[in-house]
N, C-alpha and C. Protein backbone atom coordinates (compact mmCIF):
# COMPACT_ATOMS: atom_id res chain seq x y z
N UNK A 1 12.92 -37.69 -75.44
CA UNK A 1 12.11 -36.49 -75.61
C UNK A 1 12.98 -35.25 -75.49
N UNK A 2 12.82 -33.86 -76.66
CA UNK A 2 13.79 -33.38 -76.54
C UNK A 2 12.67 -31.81 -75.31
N UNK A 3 13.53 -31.60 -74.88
CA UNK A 3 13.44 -30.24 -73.85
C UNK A 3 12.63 -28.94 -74.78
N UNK A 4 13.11 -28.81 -75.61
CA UNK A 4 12.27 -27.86 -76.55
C UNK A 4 10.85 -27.52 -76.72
N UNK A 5 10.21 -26.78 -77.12
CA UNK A 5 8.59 -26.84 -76.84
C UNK A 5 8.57 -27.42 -78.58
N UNK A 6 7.01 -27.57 -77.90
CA UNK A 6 6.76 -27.54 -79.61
C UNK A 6 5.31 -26.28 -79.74
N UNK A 7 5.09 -25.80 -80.70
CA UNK A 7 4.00 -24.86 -81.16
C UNK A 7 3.17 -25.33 -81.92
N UNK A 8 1.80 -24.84 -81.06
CA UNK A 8 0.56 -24.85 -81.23
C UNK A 8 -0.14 -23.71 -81.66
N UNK A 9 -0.27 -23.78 -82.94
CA UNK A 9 -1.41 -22.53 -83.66
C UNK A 9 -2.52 -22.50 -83.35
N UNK A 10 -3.87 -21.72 -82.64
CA UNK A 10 -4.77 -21.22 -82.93
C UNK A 10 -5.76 -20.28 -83.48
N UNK A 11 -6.13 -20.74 -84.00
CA UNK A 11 -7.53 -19.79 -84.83
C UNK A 11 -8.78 -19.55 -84.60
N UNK A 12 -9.13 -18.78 -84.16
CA UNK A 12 -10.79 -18.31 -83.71
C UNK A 12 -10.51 -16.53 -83.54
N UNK A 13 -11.77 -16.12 -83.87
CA UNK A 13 -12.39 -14.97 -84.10
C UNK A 13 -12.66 -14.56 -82.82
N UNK A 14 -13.18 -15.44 -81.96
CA UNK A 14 -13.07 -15.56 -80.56
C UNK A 14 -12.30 -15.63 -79.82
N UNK A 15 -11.69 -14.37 -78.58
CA UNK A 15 -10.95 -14.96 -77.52
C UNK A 15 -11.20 -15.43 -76.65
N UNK A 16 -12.39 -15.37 -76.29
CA UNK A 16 -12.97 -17.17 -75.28
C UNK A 16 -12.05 -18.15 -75.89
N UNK A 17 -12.81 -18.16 -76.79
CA UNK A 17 -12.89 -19.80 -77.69
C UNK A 17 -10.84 -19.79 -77.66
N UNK A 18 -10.47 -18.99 -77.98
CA UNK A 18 -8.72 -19.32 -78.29
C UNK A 18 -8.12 -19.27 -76.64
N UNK A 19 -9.04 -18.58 -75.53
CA UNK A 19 -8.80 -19.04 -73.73
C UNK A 19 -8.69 -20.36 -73.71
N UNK A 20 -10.20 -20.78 -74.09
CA UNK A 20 -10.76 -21.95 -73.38
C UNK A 20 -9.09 -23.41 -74.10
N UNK A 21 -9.65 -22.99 -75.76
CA UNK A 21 -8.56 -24.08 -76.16
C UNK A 21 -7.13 -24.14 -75.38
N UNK A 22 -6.74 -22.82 -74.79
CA UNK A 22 -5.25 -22.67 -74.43
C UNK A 22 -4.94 -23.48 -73.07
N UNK A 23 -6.37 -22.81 -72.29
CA UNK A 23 -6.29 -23.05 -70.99
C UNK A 23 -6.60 -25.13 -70.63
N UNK A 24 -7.48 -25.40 -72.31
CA UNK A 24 -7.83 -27.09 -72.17
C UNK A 24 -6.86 -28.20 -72.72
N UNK A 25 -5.58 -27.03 -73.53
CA UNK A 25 -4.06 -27.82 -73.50
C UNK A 25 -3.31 -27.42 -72.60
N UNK A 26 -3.18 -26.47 -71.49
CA UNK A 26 -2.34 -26.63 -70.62
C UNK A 26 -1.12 -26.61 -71.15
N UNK A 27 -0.04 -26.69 -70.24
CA UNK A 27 1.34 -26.18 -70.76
C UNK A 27 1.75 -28.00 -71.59
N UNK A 28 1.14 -28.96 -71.12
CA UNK A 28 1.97 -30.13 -71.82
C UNK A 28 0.68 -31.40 -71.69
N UNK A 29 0.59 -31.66 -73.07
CA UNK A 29 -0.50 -32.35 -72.88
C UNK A 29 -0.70 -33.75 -72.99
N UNK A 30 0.37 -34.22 -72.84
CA UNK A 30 0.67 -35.86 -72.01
C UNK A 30 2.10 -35.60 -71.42
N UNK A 31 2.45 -36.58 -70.80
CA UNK A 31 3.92 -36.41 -70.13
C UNK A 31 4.94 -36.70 -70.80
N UNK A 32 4.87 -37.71 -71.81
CA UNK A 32 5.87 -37.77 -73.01
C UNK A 32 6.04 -36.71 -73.68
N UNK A 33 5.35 -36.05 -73.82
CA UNK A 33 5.63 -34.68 -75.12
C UNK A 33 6.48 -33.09 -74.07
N UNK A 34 7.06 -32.59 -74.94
CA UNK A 34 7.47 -31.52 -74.45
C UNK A 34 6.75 -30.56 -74.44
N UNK A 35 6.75 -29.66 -73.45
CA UNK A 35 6.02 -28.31 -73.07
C UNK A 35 5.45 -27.83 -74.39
N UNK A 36 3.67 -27.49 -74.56
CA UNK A 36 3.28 -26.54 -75.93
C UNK A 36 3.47 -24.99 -75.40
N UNK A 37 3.51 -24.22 -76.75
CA UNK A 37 3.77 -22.94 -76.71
C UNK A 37 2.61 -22.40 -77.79
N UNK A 38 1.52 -21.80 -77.12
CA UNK A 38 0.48 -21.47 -78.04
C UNK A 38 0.20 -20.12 -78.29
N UNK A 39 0.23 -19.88 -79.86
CA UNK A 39 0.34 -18.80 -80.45
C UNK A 39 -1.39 -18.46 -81.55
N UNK A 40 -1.85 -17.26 -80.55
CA UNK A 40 -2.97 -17.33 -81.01
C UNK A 40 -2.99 -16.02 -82.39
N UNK A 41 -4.03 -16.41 -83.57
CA UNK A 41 -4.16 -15.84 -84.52
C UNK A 41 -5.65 -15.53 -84.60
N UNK A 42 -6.34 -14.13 -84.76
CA UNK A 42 -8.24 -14.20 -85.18
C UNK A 42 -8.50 -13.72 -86.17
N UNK A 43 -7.33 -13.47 -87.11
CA UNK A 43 -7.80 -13.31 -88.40
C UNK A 43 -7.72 -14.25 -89.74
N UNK A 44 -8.02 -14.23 -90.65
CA UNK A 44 -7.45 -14.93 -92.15
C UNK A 44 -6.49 -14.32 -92.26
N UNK A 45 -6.34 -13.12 -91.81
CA UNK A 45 -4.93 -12.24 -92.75
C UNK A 45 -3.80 -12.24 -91.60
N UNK A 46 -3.89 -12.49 -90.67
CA UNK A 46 -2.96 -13.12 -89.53
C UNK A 46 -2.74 -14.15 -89.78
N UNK A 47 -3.56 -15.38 -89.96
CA UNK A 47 -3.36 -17.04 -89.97
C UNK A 47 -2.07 -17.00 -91.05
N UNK A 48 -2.28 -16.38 -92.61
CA UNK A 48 -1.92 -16.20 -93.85
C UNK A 48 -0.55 -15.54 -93.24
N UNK A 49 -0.22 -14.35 -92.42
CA UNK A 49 1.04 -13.86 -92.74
C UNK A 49 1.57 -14.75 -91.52
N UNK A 50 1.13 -15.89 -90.37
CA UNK A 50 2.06 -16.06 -89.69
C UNK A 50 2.33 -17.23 -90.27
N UNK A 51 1.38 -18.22 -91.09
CA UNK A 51 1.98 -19.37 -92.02
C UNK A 51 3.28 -19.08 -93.21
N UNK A 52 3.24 -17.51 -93.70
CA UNK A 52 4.28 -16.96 -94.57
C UNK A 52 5.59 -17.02 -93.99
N UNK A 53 5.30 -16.95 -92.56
CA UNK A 53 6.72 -16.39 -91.99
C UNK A 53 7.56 -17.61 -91.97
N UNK A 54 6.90 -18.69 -91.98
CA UNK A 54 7.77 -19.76 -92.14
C UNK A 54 7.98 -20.49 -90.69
N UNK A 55 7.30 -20.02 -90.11
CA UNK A 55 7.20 -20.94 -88.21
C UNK A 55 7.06 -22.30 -88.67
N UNK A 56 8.02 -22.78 -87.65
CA UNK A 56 7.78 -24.62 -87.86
C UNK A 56 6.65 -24.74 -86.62
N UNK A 57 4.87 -24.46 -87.01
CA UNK A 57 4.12 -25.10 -85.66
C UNK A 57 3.98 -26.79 -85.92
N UNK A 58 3.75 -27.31 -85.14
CA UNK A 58 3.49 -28.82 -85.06
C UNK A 58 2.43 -28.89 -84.53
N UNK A 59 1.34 -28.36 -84.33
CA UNK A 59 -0.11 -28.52 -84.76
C UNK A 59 -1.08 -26.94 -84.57
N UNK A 60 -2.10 -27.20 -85.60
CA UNK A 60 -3.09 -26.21 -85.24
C UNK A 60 -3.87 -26.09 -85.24
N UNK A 61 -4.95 -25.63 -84.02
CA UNK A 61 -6.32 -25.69 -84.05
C UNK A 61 -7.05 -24.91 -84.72
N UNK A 62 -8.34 -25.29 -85.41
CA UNK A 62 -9.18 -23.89 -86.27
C UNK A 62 -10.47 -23.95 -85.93
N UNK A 63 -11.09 -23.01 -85.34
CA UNK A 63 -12.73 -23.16 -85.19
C UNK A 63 -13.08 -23.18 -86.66
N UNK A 64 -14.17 -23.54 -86.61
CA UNK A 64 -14.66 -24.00 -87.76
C UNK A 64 -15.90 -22.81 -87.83
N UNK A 65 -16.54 -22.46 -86.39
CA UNK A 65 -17.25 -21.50 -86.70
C UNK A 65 -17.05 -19.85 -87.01
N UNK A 66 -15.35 -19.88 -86.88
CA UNK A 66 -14.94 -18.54 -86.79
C UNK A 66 -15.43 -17.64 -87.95
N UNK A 67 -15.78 -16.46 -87.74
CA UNK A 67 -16.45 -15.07 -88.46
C UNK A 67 -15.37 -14.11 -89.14
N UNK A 68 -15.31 -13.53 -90.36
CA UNK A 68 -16.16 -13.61 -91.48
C UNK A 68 -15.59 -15.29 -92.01
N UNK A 69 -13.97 -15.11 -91.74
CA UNK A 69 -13.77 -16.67 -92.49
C UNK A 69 -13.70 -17.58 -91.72
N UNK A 70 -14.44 -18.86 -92.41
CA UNK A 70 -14.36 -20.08 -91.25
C UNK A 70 -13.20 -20.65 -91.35
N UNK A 71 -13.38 -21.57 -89.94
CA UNK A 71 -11.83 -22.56 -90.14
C UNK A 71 -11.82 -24.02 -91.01
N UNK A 72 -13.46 -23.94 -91.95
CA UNK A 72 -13.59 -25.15 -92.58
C UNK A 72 -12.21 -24.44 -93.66
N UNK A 73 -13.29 -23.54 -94.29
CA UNK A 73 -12.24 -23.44 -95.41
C UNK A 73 -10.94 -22.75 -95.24
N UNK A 74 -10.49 -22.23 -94.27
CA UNK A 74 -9.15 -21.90 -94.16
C UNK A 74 -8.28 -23.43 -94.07
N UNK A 75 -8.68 -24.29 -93.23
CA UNK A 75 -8.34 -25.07 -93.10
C UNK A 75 -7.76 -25.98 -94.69
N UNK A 76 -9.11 -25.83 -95.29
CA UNK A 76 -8.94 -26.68 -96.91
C UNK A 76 -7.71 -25.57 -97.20
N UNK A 77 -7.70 -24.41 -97.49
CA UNK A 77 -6.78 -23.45 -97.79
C UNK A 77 -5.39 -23.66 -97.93
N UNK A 78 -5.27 -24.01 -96.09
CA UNK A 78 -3.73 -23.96 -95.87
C UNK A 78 -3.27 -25.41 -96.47
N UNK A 79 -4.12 -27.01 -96.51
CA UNK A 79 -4.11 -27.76 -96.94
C UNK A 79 -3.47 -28.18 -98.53
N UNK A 80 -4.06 -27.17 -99.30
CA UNK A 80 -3.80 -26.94 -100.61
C UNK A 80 -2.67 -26.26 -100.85
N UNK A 81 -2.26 -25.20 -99.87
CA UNK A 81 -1.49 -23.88 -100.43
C UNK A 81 0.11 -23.81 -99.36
N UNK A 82 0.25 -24.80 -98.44
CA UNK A 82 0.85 -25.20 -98.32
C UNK A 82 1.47 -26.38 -97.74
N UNK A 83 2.67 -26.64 -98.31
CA UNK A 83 3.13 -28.06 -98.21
C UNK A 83 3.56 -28.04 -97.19
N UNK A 84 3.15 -29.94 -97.04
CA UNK A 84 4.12 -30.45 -95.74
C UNK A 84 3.15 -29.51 -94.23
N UNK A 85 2.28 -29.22 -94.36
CA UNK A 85 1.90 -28.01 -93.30
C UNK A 85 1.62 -28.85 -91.83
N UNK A 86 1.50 -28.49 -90.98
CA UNK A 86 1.22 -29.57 -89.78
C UNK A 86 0.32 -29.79 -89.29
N UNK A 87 -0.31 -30.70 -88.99
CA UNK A 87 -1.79 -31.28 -88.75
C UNK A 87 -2.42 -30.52 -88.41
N UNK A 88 -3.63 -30.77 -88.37
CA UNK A 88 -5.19 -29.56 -88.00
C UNK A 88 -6.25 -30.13 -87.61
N UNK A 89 -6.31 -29.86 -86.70
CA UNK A 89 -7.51 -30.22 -85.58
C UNK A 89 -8.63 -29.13 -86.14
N UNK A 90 -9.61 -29.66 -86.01
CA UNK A 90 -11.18 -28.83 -86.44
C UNK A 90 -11.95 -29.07 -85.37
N UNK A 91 -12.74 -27.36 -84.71
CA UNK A 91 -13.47 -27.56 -83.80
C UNK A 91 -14.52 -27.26 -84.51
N UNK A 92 -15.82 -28.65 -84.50
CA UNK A 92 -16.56 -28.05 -84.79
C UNK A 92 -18.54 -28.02 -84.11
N UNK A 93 -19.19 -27.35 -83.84
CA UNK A 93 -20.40 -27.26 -82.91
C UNK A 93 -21.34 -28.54 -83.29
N UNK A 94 -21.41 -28.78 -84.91
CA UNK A 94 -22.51 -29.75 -85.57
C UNK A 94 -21.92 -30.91 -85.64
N UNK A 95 -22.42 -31.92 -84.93
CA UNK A 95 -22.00 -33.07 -85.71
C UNK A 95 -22.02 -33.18 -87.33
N UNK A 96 -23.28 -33.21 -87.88
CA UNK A 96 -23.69 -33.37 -89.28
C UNK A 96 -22.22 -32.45 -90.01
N UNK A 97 -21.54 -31.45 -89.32
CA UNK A 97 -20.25 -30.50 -89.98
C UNK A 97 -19.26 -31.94 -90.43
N UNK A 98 -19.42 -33.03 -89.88
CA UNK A 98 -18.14 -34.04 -89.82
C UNK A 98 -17.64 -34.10 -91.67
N UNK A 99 -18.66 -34.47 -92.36
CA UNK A 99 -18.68 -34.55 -93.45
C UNK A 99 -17.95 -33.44 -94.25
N UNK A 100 -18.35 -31.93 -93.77
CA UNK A 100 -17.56 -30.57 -94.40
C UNK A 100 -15.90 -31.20 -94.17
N UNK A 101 -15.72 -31.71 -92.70
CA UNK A 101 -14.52 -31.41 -92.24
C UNK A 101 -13.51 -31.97 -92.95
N UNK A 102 -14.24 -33.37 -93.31
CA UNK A 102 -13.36 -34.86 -94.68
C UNK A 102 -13.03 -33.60 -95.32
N UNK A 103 -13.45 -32.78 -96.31
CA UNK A 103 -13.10 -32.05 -97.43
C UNK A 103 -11.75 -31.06 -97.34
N UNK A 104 -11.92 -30.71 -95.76
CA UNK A 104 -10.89 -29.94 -95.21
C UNK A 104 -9.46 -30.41 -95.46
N UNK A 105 -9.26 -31.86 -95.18
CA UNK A 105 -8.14 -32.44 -94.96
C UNK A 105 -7.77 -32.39 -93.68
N UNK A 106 -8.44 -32.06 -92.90
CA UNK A 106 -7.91 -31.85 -91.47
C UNK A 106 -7.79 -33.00 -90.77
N UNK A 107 -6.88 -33.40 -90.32
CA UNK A 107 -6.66 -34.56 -89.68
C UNK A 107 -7.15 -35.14 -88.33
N UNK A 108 -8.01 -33.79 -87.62
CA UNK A 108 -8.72 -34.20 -86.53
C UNK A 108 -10.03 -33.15 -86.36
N UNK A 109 -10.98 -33.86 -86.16
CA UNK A 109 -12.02 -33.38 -85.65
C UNK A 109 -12.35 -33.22 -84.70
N UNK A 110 -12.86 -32.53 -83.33
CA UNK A 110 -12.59 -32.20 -82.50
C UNK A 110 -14.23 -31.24 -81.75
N UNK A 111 -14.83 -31.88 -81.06
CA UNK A 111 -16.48 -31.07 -80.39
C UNK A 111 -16.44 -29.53 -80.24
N UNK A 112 -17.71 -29.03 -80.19
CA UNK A 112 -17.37 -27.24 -79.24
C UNK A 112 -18.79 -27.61 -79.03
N UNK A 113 -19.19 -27.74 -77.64
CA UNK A 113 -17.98 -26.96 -76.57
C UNK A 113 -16.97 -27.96 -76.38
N UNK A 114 -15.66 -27.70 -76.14
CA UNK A 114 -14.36 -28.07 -75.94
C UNK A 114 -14.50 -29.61 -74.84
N UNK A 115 -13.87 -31.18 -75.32
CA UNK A 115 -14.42 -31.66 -74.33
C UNK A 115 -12.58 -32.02 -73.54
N UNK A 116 -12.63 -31.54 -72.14
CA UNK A 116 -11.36 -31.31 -71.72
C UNK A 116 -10.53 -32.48 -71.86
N UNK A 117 -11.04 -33.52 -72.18
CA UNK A 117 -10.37 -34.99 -71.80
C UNK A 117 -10.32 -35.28 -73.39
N UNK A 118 -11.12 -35.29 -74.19
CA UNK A 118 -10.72 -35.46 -76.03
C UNK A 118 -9.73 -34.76 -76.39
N UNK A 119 -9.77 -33.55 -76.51
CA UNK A 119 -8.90 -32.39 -76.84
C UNK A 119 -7.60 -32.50 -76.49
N UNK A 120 -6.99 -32.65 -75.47
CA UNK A 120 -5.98 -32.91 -75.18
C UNK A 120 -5.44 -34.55 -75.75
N UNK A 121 -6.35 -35.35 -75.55
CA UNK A 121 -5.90 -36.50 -75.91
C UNK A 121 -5.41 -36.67 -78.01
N UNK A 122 -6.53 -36.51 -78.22
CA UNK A 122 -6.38 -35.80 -79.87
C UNK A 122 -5.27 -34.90 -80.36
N UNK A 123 -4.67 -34.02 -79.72
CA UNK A 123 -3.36 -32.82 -80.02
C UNK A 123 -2.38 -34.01 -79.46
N UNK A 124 -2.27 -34.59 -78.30
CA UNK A 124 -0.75 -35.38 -78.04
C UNK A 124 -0.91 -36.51 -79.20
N UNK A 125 -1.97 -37.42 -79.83
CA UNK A 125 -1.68 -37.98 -80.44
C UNK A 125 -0.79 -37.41 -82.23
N UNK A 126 -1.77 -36.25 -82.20
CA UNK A 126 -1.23 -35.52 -83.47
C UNK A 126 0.09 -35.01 -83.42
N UNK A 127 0.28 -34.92 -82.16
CA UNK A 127 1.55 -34.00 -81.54
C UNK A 127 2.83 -35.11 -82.23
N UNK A 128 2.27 -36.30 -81.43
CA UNK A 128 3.60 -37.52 -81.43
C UNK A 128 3.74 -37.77 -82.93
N UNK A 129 2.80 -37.91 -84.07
CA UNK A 129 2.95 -38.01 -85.17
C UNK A 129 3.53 -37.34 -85.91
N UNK A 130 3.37 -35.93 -85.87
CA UNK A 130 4.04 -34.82 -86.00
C UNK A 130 5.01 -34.49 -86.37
N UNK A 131 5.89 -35.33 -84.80
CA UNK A 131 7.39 -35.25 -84.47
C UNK A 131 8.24 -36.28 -84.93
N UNK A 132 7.23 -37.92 -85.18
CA UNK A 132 8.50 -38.74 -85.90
C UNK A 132 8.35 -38.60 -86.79
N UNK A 133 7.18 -37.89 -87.75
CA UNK A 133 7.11 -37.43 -88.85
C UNK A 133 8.44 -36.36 -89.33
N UNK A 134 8.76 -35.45 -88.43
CA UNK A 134 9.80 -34.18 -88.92
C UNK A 134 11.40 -35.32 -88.20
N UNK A 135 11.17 -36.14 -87.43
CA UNK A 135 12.38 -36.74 -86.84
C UNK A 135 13.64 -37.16 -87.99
């Protein structure tokens, strides 16, 4: 395991909602993985210029209910518009949403309210994939 962090994107309109996620990954969210470093975004036009800049994150969360744009379709967005991009967790309130989320491409689905013991477990698995994926 290398010493380095790895980065965690979030998205919500909400800074609860981008607290709660920060504070329910904690600095490292199994003991195999190296320290996360979470970098929060609440706009479309933030999400858009910090995906431009070319950051290598290795995963990112998107509410799904976020206002004016959701994280369904940002999510499909970044999916389409850019390559190779790194997994995406979807929070979302409805079950019945599960079905939107398939369309997303998002590779994890994920409850709100936040459940402290899924959430974390869900990001280290995406986390580890991630990394022998870029290895």
């Amino acid at each position: 395991m290398s010493d380095a962090t790895v980065k965690v994107l979030v998205f919500s309109d909400d800074r609860l909602v981008r607290e709660q996620i920060r504070l329910t990954l904690g600095r490292r969210v199994a003991p195999d993985l190296p320290q996360i470093e979470v970098f929060e975004v609440a706009t479309q036009g933030a999400l858009l210029r910090t995906l431009d800049a070319g950051t290598d994150y290795t995963l990112m969360i998107f509410d799904g209910d976020a206002q004016p744009s959701g994280g369904f379709g940002l999510a499909h967005q970044v999916k389409e518009e850019y390559a190779d991009s790194a997994p995406i967790m979807l929070l979302v309130k409805r079950e019945a949403d599960a079905w939107l989320a398939s369309w997303t491409r998002a590779e994890a689905v994920t409850p709100f309210p936040i459940d402290p013991v899924t959430m974390p477990q869900q990001a280290a698995h995406l986390i580890r994939a991630r990394l022998a994926e870029v290895a």
